[in-house]
Every structure is written in structure tokens, then in C-alpha cells.
Protein backbone atom coordinates (compact mmCIF):
# COMPACT_ATOMS: atom_id res chain seq x y z
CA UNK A 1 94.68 92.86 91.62
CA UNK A 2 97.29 90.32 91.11
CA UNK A 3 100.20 91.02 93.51
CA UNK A 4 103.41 89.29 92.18
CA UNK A 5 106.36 87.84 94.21
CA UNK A 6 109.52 86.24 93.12
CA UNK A 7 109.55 82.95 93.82
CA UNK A 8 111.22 81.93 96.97
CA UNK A 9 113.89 79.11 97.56
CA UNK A 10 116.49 77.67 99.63
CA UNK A 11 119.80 77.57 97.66
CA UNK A 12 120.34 73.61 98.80
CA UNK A 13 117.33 73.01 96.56
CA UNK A 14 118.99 74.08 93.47
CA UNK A 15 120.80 72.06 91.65
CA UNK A 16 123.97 72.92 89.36
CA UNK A 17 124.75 71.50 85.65
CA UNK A 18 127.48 73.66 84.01
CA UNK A 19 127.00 76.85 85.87
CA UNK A 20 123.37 76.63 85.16
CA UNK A 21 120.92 76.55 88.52
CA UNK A 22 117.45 74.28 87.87
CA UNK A 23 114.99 73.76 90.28
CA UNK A 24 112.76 70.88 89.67
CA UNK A 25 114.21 70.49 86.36
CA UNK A 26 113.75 73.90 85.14
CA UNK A 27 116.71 76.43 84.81
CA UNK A 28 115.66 78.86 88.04
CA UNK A 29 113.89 82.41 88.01
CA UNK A 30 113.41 83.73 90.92
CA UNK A 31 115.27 84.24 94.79
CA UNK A 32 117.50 81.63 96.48
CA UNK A 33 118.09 82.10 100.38
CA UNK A 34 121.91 80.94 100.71
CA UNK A 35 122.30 79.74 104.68
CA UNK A 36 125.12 78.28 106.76
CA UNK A 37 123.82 76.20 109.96
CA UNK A 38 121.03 77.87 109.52
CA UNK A 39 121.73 81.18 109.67
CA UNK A 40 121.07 83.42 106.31
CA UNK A 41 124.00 84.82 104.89
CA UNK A 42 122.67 86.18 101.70
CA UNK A 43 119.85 86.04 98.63
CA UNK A 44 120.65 86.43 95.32
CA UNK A 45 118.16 86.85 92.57
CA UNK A 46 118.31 84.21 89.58
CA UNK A 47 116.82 84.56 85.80
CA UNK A 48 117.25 80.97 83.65
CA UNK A 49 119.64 79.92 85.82
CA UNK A 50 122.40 82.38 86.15
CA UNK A 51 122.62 84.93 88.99
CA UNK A 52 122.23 88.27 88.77
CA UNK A 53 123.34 89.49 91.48
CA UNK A 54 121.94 90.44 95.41
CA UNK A 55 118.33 90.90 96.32
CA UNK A 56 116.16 93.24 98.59
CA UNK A 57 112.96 92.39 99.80
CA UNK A 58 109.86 94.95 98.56
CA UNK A 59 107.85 96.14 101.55
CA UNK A 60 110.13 94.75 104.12
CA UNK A 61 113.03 96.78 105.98
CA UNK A 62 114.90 93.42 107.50
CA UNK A 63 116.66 94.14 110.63
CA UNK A 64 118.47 91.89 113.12
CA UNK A 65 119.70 87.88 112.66
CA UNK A 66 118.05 86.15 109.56
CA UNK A 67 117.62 82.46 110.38
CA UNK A 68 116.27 79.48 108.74
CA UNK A 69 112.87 78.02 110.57
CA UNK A 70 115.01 75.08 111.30
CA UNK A 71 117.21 77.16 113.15
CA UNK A 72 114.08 78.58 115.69
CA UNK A 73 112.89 76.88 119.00
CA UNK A 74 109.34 77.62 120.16
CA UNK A 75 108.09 77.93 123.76
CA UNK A 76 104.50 78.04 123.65
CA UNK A 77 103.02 80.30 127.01
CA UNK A 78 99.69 80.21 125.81
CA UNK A 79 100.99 81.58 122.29
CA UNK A 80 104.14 80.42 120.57
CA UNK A 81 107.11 82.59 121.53
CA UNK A 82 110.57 82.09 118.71
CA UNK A 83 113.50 81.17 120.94
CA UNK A 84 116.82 81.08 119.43
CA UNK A 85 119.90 79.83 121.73
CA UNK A 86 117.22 80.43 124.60
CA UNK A 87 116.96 83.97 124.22
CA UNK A 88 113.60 85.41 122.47
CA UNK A 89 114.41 86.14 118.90
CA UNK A 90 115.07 89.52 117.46
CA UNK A 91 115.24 89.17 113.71
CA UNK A 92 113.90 87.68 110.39
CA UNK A 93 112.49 83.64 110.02
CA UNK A 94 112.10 82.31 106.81
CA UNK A 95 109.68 79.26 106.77
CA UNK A 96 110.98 76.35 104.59
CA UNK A 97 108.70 73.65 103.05
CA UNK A 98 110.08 71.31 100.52
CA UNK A 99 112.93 73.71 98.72
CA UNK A 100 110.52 76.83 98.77
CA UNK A 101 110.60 79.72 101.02
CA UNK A 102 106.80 79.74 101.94
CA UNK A 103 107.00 82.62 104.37
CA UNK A 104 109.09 85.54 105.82
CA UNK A 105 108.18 86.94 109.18
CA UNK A 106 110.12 89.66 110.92
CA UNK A 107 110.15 88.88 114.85
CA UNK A 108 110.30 90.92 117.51
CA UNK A 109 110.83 89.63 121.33
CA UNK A 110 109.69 86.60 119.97
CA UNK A 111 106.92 87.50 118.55
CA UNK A 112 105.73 87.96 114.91
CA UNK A 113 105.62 91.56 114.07
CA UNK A 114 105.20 92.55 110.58
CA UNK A 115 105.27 89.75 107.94
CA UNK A 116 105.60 89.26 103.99
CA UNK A 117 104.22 85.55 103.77
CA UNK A 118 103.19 83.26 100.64
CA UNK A 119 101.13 80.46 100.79
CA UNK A 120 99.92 79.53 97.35
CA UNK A 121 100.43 75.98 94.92
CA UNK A 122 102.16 78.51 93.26
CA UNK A 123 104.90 80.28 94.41
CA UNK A 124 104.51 83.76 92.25
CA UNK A 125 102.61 85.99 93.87
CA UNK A 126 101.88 86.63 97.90
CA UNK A 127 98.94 85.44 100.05
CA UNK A 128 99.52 88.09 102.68
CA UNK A 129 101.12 91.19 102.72
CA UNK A 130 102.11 93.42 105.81
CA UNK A 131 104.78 96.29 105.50
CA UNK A 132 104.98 99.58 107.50
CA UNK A 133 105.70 103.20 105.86
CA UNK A 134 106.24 105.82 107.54
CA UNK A 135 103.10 106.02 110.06
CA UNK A 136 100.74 103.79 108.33
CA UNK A 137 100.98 100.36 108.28
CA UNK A 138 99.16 98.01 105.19
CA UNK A 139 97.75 94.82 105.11
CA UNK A 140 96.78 92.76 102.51
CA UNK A 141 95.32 89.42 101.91
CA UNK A 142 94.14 87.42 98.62
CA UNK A 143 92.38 84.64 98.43
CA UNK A 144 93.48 83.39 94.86
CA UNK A 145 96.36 84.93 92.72
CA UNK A 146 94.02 87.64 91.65
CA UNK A 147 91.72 87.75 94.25
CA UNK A 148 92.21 90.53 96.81
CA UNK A 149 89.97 89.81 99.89
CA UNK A 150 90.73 92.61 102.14
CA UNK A 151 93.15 95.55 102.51
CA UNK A 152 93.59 98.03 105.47
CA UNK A 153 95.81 100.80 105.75
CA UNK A 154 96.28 101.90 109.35
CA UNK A 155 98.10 104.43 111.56
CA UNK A 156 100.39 103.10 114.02
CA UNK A 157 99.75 105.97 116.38
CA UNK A 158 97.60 105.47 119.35
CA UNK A 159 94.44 106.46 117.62
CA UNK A 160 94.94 103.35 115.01
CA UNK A 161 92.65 105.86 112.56
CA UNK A 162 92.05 103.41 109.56
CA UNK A 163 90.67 102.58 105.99
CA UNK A 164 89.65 99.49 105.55
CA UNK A 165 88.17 97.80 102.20
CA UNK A 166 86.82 94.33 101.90
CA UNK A 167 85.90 91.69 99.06
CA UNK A 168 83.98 89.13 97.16
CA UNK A 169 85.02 85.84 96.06
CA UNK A 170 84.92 87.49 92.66
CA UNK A 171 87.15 90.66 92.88
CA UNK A 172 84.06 93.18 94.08
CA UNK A 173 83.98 95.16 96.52
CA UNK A 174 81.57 94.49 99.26
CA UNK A 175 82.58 96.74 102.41
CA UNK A 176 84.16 100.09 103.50
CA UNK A 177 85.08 100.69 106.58
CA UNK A 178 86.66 103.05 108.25
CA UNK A 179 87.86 103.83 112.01
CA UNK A 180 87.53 107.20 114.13
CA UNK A 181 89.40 109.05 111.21
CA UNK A 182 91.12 108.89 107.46
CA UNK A 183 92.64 111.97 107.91
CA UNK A 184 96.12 112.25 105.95
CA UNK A 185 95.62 108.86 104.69
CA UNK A 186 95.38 109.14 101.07
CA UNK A 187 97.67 111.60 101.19
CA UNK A 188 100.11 109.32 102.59
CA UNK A 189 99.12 106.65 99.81
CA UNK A 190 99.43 108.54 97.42
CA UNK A 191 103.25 108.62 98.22
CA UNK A 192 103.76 105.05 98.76
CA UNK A 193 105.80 103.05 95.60
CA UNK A 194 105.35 99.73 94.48
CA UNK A 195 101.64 99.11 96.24
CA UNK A 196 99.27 96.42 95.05
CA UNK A 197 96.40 98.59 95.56
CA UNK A 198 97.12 102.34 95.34
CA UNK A 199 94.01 104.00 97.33
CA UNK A 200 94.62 108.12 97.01
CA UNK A 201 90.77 109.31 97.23
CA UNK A 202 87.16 108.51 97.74
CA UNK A 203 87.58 108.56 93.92
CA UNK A 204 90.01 105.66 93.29
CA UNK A 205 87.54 103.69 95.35
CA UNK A 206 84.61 104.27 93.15
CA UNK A 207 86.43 102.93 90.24
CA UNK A 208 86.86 99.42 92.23
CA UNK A 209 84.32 97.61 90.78
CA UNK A 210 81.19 96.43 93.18
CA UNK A 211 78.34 94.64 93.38
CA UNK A 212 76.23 97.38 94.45
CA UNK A 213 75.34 96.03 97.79
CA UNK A 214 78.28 97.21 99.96
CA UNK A 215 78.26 97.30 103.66
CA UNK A 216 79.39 101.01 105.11
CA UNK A 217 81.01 100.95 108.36
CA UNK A 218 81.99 104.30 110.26
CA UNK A 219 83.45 103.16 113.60
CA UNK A 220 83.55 105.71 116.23
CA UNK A 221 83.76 107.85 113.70
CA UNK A 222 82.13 111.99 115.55
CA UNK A 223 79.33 113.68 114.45
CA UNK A 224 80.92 116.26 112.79
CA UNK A 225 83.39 113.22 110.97
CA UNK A 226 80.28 112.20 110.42
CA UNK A 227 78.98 114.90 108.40
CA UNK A 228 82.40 115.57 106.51
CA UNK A 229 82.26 112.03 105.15
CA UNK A 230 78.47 111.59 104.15
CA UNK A 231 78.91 113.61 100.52
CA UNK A 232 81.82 111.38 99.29
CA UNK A 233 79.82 108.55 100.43
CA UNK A 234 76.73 109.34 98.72
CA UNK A 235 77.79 107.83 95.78
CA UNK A 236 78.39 104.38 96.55
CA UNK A 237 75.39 101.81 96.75
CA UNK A 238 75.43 101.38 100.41
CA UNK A 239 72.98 98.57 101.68
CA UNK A 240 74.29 98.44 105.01
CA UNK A 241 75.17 101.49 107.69
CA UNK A 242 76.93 100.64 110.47
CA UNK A 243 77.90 103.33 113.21
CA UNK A 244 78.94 102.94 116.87
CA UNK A 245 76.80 105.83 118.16
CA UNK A 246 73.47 106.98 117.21
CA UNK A 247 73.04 110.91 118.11
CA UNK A 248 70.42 113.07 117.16
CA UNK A 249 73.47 114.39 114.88
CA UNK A 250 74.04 111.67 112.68
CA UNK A 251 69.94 110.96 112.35
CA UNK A 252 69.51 114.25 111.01
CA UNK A 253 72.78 114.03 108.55
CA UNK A 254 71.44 110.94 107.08
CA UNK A 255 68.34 112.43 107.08
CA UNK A 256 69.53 115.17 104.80
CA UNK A 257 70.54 112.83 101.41
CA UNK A 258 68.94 110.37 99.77
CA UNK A 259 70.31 106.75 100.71
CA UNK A 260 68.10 104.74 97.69
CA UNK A 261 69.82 101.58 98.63
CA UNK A 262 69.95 101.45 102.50
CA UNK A 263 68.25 98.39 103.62
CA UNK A 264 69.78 98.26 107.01
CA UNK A 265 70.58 100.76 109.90
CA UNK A 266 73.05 99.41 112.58
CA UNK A 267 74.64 100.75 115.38
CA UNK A 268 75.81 99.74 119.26
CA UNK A 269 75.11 102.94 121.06
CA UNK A 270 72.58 105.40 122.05
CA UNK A 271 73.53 109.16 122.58
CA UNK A 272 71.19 110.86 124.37
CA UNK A 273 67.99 109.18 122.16
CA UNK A 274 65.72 106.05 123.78
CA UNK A 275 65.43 103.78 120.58
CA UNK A 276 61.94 104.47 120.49
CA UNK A 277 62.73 107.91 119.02
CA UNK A 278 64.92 105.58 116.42
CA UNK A 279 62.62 103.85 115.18
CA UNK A 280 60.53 106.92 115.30
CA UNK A 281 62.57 108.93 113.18
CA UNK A 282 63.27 105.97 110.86
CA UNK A 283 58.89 105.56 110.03
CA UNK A 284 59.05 109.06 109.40
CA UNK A 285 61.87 109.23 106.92
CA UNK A 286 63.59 105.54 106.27
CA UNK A 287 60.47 103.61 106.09
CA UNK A 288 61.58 100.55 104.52
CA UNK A 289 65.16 100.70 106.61
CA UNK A 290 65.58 97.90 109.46
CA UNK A 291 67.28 99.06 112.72
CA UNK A 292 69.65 96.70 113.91
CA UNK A 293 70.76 97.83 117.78
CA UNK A 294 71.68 95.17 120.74
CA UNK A 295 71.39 91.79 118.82
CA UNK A 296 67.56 92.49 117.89
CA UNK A 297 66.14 94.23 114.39
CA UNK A 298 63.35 96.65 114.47
């Protein structure tokens, strides 16, 4: 789950032999940021040297003044807040480190809002990856080239509903978790252009590959969510069960399939049970399943 990115330069760090652009001796593929004291005037997108023609960032809808980090004063207030000509910025930064263009970060007030950012040795594909669509904004994050760590896909409404999917050093999926609600989410992916990870279904998650010990996480997610959820779930090796509220409810849902790999039970609140009936309920019908509730296992 590679996700690619042209590389990234300032324009100054080209250099021109007969109408030919190289950067560090090599004729230039890739994006040059062209600036004037500072202040980005255009990008045009290069193959073996010669310019094709204007370029649009993927994932990014750039608003406002695009500056140069040279260009940006900081105040720090306990965070740092982007001042430019002692007004908090409105715009787009592009972070410069020896020629490249390491990161682009849109900024709102001052303050880093959404972001498309690279940080590798090499300067092809992003580390991080925030855009917005619509309702639902995604976040990614990779830990090598073709190592995806962790993606979330959330609503921006006041519920922040959310899928979340996290993993190994090695490409495998370790963790699902997901926040109050995933209503309309696929739906919405399935929509989206262009993503690095395109997650439609319960389905398209089961063909990730895993490890078979993955950690399930259903954050104030209701009882009858709950219930809605538990037969798409079924199916993946779940080791781990973490819920925010333990009702009679969700005991007896659980209760109700067979969970061959559950090791682990966790969960922050009771509702309406003493956590004597818990662990109760779990001899009866999780025997070998460890409660985890207030820092203590069980």
C-alpha cells in the first residue's frame, strides 16, 4: 500500500543546461515550487527535464496566500501559531529542506489544519496524508514507502462517527476500530478517486491481510449498533474486544456467536451490572476470556 507522490522541489534548486532542468545531476521528474520573496507564484510539473506544464495538488483544495517556510514567523503561546506580516496566517506553507519540498500544510488562523506532508530519504511517495471530501475527512500515515501504519476516515460533523484501521510493522492488520457509528461511510468511500486505501465494506477489509490476532474496538458504539455490527465482525480473528459500556445488552449479543479467538474482554463502563455479574457471566460462557475494567484484569 505504496502511496506515491511527485517529488517536491524549489525551482532555485534546479539547475539549467540547454533548456534541460537537473537536480542533483539528474535531468528532473517531478514538481518545482517557483517563488518570488517568498511568496509562491506557481508549480509546474517536470518529466527529464522539460516542463510540462501547471500542476494541482491530489487531495488538497489550496486556498488563500501560498508562502515559502522562510517567508512564516512563529509566535509560540504554548503551541506555535504561523504569523505572516504579524497577522495569523490564512493560507498554504511549504516546508523547504535542502532544495526539496518536505511538507505542505494548509493553515488556518495560524494554525495547521489539514496537511499533505512527506518526510522520507526519498522523496516519492508521502509519509502522511490528510485531505477532506465532502463530510469525511482521511488520514493516513506509513511508516516505510509501503508500509501503511494507520488510516482513519472520519466525519467532520459533531458526532466525529469514524473507521479506523491500524498496522504492523509488516503490512498486517492488527486493529479495527470504530467510533459511535460507520453509518454512510463506505458509501462515501466508495465515491472517493485517487485513494491509497479504498475501504467500501466490511468485505474489502477482510481481504487486508492480518495476523489473526487483531484488536476490535467499538467506542461508544449503542447496544443496538452493537448488535448490527457483531455478524460482519464475526469473521475476523478478534483477540481483543474493547467497548466503552458493558450492558446486559452487549453480554448477551456476544453471548449469542462464537468468538474462538477472544482472549481479552475490555471495557470502561458499567451499565446497570456490578462487575461481579461480569465476571459471572464470563465463567459461565467465556471461560478462558480475561476482563479488563478500571486498570485491573479479572
Amino acid at each position: 500500500m505504496k502511496c506515491e507522490a511527485p517529488p517536491l522541489v524549489v525551482f532555485d534548486a534546479l539547475v539549467n543546461k540547454d533548456n534541460t532542468y537537473f537536480f542533483k545531476g539528474a535531468p528532473f521528474t517531478g514538481v518545482a515550487i517557483f517563488a518570488e520573496r517568498g511568496i509562491v507564484v506557481s508549480k509546474k510539473q517536470f518529466f527529464n527535464g522539460q516542463i510540462l506544464g501547471d500542476y494541482d495538488f491530489p487531495f488538497i483544495d489550496i486556498k488563500g496566500l501560498e508562502l515559502l517556510d522562510a517567508a512564516i514567523d512563529q509566535e509560540w503561546d504554548g503551541n506555535f501559531q504561523l504569523v505572516h506580516k504579524g497577522k495569523p496566517f490564512n493560507g498554504v506553507v511549504y516546508e523547504t529542506a535542502y532544495g526539496w519540498v518536505c511538507d505542505v500544510r494548509c493553515i488556518v488562523n495560524g494554525w495547521i489544519a489539514d496537511a499533505i506532508a512527506q518526510h522520507f530519504q526519498k522523496h516519492d511517495c508521502y509519509s502522511e496524508l490528510f485531505y477532506d471530501v465532502g463530510p469525511i475527512q482521511y488520514e493516513y500515515e506509513w511508516n516505510e514507502p509501503t508500509v501503511l501504519s494507520y488510516y482513519e476516515a472520519r466525519f467532520q460533523s459533531e458526532d466525529k462517527r469514524s473507521l479506523k484501521l491500524a498496522f504492523s510493522k509488516e503490512n498486517r492488520l492488527r486493529g479495527i476500530y470504530i467510533y459511535k457509528s460507520i453509518d454512510d461511510i463506505f458509501c462515501l468511500n466508495a465515491a472517493v478517486d485517487n485513494s491509497p486505501l479504498k475501504i467500501t465494506s466490511f468485505n474489502d477489509i477482510k481481504k487486508l491481510p492480518s495476523d489473526n490476532v487483531i484488536e476490535l474496538s467499538l467506542q461508544d458504539v449503542t447496544d443496538i449498533k452493537f448488535t448490527e455490527l457483531l455478524p460482519s465482525l464475526l469473521e475476523f480473528p478478534v483477540n481483543t474486544l474493547f467497548v466503552s459500556n458493558i450492558s446486559r445488552n452487549i453480554l448477551y449479543g456476544l453471548n449469542k456467536h462464537a468468538w474462538l479467538e477472544l482472549e481479552e474482554l475490555s471495557f470502561h463502563h458499567l451499565v446497570n451490572l456490578t462487575l461481579d455479574e461480569v465476571i459471572a457471566f464470563r465463567n459461565d460462557n467465556f471461560k478462558k476470556v480475561n476482563i479488563s475494567y478500571e486498570n485491573k484484569t479479572y
